[in-house]
C-alpha atoms as a PDB file:
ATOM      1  CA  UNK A   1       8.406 155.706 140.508  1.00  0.00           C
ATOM      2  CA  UNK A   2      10.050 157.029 143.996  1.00  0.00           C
ATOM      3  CA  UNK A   3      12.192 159.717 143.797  1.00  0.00           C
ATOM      4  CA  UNK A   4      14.487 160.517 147.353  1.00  0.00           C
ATOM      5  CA  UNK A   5      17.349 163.088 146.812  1.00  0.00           C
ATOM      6  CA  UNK A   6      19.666 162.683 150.157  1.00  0.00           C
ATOM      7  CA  UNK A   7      21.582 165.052 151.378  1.00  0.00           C
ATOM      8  CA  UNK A   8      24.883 164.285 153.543  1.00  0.00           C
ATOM      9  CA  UNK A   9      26.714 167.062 155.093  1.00  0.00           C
ATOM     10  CA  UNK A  10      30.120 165.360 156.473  1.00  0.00           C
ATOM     11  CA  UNK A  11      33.008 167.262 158.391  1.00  0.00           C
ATOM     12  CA  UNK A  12      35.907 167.401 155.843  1.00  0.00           C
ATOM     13  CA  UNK A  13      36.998 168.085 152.383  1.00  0.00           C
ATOM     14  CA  UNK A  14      36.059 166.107 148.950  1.00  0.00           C
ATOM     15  CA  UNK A  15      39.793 164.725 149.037  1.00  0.00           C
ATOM     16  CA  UNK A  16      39.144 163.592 152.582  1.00  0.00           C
ATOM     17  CA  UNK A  17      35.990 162.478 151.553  1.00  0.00           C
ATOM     18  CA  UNK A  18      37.432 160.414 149.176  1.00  0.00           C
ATOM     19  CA  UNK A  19      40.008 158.724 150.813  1.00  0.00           C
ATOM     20  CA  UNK A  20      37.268 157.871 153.481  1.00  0.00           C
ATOM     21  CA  UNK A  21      34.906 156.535 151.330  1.00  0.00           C
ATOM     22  CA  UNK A  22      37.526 154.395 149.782  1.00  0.00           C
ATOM     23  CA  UNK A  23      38.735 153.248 152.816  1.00  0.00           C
ATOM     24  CA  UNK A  24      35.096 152.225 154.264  1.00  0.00           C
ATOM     25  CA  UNK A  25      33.890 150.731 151.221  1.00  0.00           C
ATOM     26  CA  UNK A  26      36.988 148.022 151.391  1.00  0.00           C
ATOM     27  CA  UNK A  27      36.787 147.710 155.259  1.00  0.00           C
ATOM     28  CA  UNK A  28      33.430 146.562 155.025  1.00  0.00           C
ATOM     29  CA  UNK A  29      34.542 143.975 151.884  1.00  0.00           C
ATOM     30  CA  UNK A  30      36.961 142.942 154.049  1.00  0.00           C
ATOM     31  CA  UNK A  31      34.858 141.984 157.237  1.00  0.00           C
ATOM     32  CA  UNK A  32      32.141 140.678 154.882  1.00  0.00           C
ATOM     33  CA  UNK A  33      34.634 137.908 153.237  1.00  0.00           C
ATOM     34  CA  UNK A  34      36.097 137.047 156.685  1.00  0.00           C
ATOM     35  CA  UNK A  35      36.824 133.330 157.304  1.00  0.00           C
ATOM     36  CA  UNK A  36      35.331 133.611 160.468  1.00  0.00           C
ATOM     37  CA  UNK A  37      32.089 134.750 159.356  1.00  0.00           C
ATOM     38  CA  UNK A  38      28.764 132.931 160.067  1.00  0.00           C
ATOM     39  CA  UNK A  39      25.134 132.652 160.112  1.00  0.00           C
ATOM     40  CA  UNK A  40      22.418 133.622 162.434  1.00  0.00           C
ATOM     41  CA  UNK A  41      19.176 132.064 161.671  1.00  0.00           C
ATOM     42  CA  UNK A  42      16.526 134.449 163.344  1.00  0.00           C
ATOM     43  CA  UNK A  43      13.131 132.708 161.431  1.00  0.00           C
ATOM     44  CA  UNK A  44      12.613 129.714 159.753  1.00  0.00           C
ATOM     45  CA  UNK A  45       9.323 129.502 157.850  1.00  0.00           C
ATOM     46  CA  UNK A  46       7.631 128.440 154.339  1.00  0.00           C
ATOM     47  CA  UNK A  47       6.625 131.258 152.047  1.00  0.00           C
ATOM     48  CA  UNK A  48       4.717 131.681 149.046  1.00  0.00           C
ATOM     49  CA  UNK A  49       5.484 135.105 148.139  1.00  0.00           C
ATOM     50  CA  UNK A  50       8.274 134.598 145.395  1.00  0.00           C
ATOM     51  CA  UNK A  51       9.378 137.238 143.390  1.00  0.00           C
ATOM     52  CA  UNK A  52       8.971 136.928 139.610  1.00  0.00           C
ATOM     53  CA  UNK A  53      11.225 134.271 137.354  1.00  0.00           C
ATOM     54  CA  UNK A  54      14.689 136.418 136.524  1.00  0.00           C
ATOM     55  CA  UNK A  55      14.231 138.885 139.011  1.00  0.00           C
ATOM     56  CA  UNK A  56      16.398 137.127 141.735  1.00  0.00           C
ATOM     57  CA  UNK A  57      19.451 138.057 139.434  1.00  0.00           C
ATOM     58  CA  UNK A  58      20.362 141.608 139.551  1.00  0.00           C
ATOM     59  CA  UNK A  59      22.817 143.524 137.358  1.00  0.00           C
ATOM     60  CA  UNK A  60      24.721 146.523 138.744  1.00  0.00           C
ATOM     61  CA  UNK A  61      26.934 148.318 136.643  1.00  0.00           C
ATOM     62  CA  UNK A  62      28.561 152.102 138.654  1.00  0.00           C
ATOM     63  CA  UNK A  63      30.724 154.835 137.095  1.00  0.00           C
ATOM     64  CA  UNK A  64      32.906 156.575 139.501  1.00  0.00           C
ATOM     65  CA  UNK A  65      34.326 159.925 138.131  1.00  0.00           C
ATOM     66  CA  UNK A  66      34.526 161.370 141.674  1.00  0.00           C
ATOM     67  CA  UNK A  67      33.047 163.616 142.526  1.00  0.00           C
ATOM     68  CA  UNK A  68      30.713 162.031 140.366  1.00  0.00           C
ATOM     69  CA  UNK A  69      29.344 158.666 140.936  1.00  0.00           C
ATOM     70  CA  UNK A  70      26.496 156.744 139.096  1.00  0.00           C
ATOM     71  CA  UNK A  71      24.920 153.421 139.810  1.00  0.00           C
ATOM     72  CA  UNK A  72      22.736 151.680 138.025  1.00  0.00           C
ATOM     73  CA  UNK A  73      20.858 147.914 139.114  1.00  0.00           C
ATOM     74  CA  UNK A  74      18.452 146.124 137.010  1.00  0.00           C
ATOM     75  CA  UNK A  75      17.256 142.533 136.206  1.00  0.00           C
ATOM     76  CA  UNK A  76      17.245 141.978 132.563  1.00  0.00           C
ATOM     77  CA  UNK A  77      16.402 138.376 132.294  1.00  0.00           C
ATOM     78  CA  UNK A  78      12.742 139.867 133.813  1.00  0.00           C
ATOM     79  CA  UNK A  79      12.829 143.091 132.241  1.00  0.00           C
ATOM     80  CA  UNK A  80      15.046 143.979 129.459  1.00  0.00           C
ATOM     81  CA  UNK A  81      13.870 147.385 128.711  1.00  0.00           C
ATOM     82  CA  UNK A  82      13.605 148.347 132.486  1.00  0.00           C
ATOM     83  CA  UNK A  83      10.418 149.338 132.524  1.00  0.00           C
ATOM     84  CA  UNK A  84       9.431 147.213 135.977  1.00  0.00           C
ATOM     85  CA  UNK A  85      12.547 147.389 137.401  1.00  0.00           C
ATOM     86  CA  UNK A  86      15.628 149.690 137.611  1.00  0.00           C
ATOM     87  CA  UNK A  87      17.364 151.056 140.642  1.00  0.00           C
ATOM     88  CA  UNK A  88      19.217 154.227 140.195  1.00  0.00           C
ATOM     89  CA  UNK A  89      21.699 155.876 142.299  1.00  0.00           C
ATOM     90  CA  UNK A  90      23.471 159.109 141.333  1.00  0.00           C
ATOM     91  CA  UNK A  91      25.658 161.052 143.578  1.00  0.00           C
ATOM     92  CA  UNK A  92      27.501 164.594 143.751  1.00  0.00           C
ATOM     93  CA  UNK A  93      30.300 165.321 146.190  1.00  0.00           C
ATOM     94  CA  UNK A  94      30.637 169.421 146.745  1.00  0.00           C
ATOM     95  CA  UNK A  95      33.218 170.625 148.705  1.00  0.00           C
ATOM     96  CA  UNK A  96      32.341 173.409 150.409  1.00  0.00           C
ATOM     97  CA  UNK A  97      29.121 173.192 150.751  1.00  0.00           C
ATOM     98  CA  UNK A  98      26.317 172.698 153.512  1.00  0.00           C
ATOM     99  CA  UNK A  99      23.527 171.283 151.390  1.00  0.00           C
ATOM    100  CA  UNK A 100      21.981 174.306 150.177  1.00  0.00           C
ATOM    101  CA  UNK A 101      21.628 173.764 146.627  1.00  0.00           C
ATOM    102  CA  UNK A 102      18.136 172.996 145.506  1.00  0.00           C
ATOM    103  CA  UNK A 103      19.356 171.065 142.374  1.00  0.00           C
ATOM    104  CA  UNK A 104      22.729 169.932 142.303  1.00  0.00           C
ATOM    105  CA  UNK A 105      22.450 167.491 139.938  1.00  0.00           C
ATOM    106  CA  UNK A 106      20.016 169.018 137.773  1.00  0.00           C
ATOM    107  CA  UNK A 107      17.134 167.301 137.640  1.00  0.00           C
ATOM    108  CA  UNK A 108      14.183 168.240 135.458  1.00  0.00           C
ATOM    109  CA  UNK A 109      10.703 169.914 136.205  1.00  0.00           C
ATOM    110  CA  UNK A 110       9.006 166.050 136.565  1.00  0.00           C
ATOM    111  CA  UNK A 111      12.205 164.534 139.127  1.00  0.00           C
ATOM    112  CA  UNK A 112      12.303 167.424 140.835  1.00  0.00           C
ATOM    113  CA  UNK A 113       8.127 167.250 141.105  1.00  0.00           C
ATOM    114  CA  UNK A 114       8.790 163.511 142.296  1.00  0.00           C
ATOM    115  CA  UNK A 115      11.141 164.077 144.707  1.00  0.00           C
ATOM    116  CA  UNK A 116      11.326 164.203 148.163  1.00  0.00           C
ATOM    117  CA  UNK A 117      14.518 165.751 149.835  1.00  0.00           C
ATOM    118  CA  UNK A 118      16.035 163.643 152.880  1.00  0.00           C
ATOM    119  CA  UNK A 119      19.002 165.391 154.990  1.00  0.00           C
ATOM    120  CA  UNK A 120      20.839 162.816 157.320  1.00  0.00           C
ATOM    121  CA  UNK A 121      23.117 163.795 160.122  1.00  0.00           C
ATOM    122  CA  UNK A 122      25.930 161.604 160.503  1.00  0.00           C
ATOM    123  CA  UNK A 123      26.366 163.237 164.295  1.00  0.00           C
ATOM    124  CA  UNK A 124      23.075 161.311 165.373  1.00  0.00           C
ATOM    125  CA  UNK A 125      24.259 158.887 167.747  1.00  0.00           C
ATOM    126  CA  UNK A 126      27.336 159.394 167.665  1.00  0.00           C
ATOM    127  CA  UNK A 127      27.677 163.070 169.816  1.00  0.00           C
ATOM    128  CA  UNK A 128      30.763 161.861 172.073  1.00  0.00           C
ATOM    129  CA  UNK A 129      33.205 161.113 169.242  1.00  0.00           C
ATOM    130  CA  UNK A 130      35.857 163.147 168.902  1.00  0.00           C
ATOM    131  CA  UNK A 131      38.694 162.301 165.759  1.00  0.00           C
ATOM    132  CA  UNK A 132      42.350 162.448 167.913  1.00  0.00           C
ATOM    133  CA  UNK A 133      44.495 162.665 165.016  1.00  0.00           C
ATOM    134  CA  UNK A 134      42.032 165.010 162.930  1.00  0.00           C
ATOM    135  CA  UNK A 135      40.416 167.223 165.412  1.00  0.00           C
ATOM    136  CA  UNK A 136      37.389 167.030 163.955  1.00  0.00           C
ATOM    137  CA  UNK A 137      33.855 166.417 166.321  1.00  0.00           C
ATOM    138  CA  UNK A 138      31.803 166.345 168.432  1.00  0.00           C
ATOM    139  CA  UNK A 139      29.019 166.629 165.754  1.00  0.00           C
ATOM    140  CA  UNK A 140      26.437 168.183 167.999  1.00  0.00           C
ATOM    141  CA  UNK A 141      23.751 170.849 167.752  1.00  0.00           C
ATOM    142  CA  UNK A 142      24.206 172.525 164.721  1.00  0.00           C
ATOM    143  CA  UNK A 143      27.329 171.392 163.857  1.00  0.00           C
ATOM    144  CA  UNK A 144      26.440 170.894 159.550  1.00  0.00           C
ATOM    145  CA  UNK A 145      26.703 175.135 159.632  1.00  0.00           C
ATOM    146  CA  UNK A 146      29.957 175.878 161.705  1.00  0.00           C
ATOM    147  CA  UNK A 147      31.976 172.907 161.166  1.00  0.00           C
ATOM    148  CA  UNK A 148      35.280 173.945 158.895  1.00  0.00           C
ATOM    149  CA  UNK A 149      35.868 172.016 156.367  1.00  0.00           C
ATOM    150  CA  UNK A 150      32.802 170.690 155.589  1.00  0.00           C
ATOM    151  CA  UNK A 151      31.182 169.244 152.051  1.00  0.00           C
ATOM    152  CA  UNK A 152      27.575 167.873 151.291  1.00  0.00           C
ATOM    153  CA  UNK A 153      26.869 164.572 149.112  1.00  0.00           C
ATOM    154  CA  UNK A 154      24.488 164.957 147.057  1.00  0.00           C
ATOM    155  CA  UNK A 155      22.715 161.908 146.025  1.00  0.00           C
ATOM    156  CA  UNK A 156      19.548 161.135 144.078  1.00  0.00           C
ATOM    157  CA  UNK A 157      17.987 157.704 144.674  1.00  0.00           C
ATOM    158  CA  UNK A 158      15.144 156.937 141.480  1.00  0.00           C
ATOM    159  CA  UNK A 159      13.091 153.328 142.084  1.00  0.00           C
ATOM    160  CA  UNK A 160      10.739 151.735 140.081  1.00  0.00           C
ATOM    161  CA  UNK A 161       9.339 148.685 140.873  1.00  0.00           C
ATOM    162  CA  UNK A 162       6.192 146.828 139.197  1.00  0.00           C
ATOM    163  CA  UNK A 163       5.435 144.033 140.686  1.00  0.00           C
ATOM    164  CA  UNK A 164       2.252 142.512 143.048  1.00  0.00           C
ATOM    165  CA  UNK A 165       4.596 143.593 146.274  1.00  0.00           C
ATOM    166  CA  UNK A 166       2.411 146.341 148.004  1.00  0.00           C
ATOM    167  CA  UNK A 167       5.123 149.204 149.028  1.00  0.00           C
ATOM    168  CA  UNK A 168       8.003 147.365 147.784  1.00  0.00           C
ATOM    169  CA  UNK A 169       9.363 150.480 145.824  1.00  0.00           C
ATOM    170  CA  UNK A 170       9.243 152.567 149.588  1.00  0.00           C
ATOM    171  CA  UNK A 171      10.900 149.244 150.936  1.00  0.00           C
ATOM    172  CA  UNK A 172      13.839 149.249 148.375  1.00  0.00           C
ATOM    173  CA  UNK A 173      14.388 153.009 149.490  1.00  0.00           C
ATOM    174  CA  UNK A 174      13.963 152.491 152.940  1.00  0.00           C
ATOM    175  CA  UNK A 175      16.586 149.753 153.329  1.00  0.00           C
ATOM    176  CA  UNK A 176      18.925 151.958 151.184  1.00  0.00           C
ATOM    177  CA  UNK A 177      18.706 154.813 153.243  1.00  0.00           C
ATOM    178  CA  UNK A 178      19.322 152.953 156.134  1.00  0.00           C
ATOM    179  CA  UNK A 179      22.601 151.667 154.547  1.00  0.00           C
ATOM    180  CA  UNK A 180      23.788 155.104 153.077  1.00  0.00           C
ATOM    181  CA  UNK A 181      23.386 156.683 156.398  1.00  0.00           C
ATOM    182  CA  UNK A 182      25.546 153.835 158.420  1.00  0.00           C
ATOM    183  CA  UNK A 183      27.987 153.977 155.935  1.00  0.00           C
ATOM    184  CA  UNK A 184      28.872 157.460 155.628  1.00  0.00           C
ATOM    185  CA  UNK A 185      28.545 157.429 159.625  1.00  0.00           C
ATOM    186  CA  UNK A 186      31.405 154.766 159.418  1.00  0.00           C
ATOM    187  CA  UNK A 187      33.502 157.569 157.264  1.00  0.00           C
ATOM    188  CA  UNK A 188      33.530 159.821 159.793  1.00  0.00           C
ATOM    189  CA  UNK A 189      33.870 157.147 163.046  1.00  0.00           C
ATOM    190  CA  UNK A 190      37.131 155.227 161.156  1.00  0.00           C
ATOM    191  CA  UNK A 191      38.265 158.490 160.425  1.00  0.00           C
ATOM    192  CA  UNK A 192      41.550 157.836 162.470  1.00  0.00           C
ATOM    193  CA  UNK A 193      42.065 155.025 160.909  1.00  0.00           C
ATOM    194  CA  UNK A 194      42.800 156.833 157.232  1.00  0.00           C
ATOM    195  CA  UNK A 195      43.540 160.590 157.974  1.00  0.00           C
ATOM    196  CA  UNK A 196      46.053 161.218 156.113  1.00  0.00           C
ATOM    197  CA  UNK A 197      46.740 158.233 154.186  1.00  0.00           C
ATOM    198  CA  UNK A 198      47.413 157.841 150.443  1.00  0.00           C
ATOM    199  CA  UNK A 199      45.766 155.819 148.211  1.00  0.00           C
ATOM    200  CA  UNK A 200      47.861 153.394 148.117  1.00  0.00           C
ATOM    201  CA  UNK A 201      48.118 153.051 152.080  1.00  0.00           C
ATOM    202  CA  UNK A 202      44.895 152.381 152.036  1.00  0.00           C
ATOM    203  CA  UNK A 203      44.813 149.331 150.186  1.00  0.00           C
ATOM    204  CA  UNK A 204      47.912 148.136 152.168  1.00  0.00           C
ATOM    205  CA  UNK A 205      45.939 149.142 155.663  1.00  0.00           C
ATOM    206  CA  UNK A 206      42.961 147.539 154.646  1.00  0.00           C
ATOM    207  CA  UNK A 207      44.274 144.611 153.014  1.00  0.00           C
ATOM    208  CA  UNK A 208      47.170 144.153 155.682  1.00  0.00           C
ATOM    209  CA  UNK A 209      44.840 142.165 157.968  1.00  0.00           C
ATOM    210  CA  UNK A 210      43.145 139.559 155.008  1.00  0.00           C
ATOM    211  CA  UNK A 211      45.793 139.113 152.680  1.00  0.00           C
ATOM    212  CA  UNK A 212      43.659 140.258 149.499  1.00  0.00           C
ATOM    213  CA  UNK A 213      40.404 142.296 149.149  1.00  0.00           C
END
């Protein structure tokens, strides 16, 4: 079992946060279910390598109680009791905060022995933007201890994978990382794009340009 506990300082408060995350998460659903969307083949070769019968179907079932947030993906035509695969993703949004705490989501003596603590800086890469209608950025030097407001997510990534796949447990957590950070980069980046809307205007911004999302 891998344990990674990621920690996300980001440049506003849990409500901003919020509306952000909202906002990304149905930007992206939006682009992804584009008419005009195609396919790039980069490699076209046989394998032999397939993964075992029933685990090509994944369940995911999340509970979002923000600021808490729990995910959950497992295959249980393969594995019904989980025990050679699960995916588990749980999350804490502190406002306030500059990812200090050394257990925010209270994990016992064998997690915390397991894991291995991963801060991300959403102001890698992306040093010359500056929000217009916020006033927030640029996220340089040391920016995750003097920006005002600031919060941290918190969020613990658990995978367990048995299979005959050398590393494919680091690979899972790898390619998730790689996600998490993009995405909460593309909070902060579209950031004029929802400061300051409501809940509601966000569905109607988002879904303005594809009819439904």
């Amino acid at each position: 079992m891998l344990v990674r506990e990621y920690r996300i300082v980001m440049p506003m408060t849990t409500a901003e946060f919020q509306i952000g995350r909202a906002f990304a998460y149905m930007e992206t659903a939006r682009k992804q279910t584009h008419k005009g969307e195609g396919v790039e083949i980069l490699q076209d070769e046989p394998f032999d390598n397939i993964p075992p019968n029933g685990l090509t179907r994944i369940h995911e079932h999340s509970w979002n109680s923000f600021p808490y947030l729990l995910t959950e993906l497992y295959a249980p035509e393969w594995d019904e009791n989980r025990e050679k695969f699960s995916i588990r993703f749980e999350t804490l949004c502190l406002g306030d905060n500059r990812g200090k705490d050394e257990n925010a989501l209270g994990l016992d003596r064998d997690m915390l022995r397991r894991r291995e603590v991963v801060k991300m800086n959403v102001g890698e890469d992306n040093t010359n933007f500056r929000s217009k209608r916020a006033k927030r950025g640029p996220l340089v030097g040391n920016w995750q201890e003097k920006c005002k407001p600031c919060m941290c997510v918190y969020k613990v990534v658990t995978v367990n994978v048995r299979t005959h796949f050398p590393g494919a447990e680091k690979l899972v957590e790898l390619e998730h990382r790689k996600i998490n950070f993009k995405f909460h980069q593309q909070i902060f980046t579209s950031i004029d794009s929802w400061f300051g809307l409501t809940w509601d205007e966000v569905r109607d911004e988002v879904g303005r340009g594809s009819g439904k999302i």
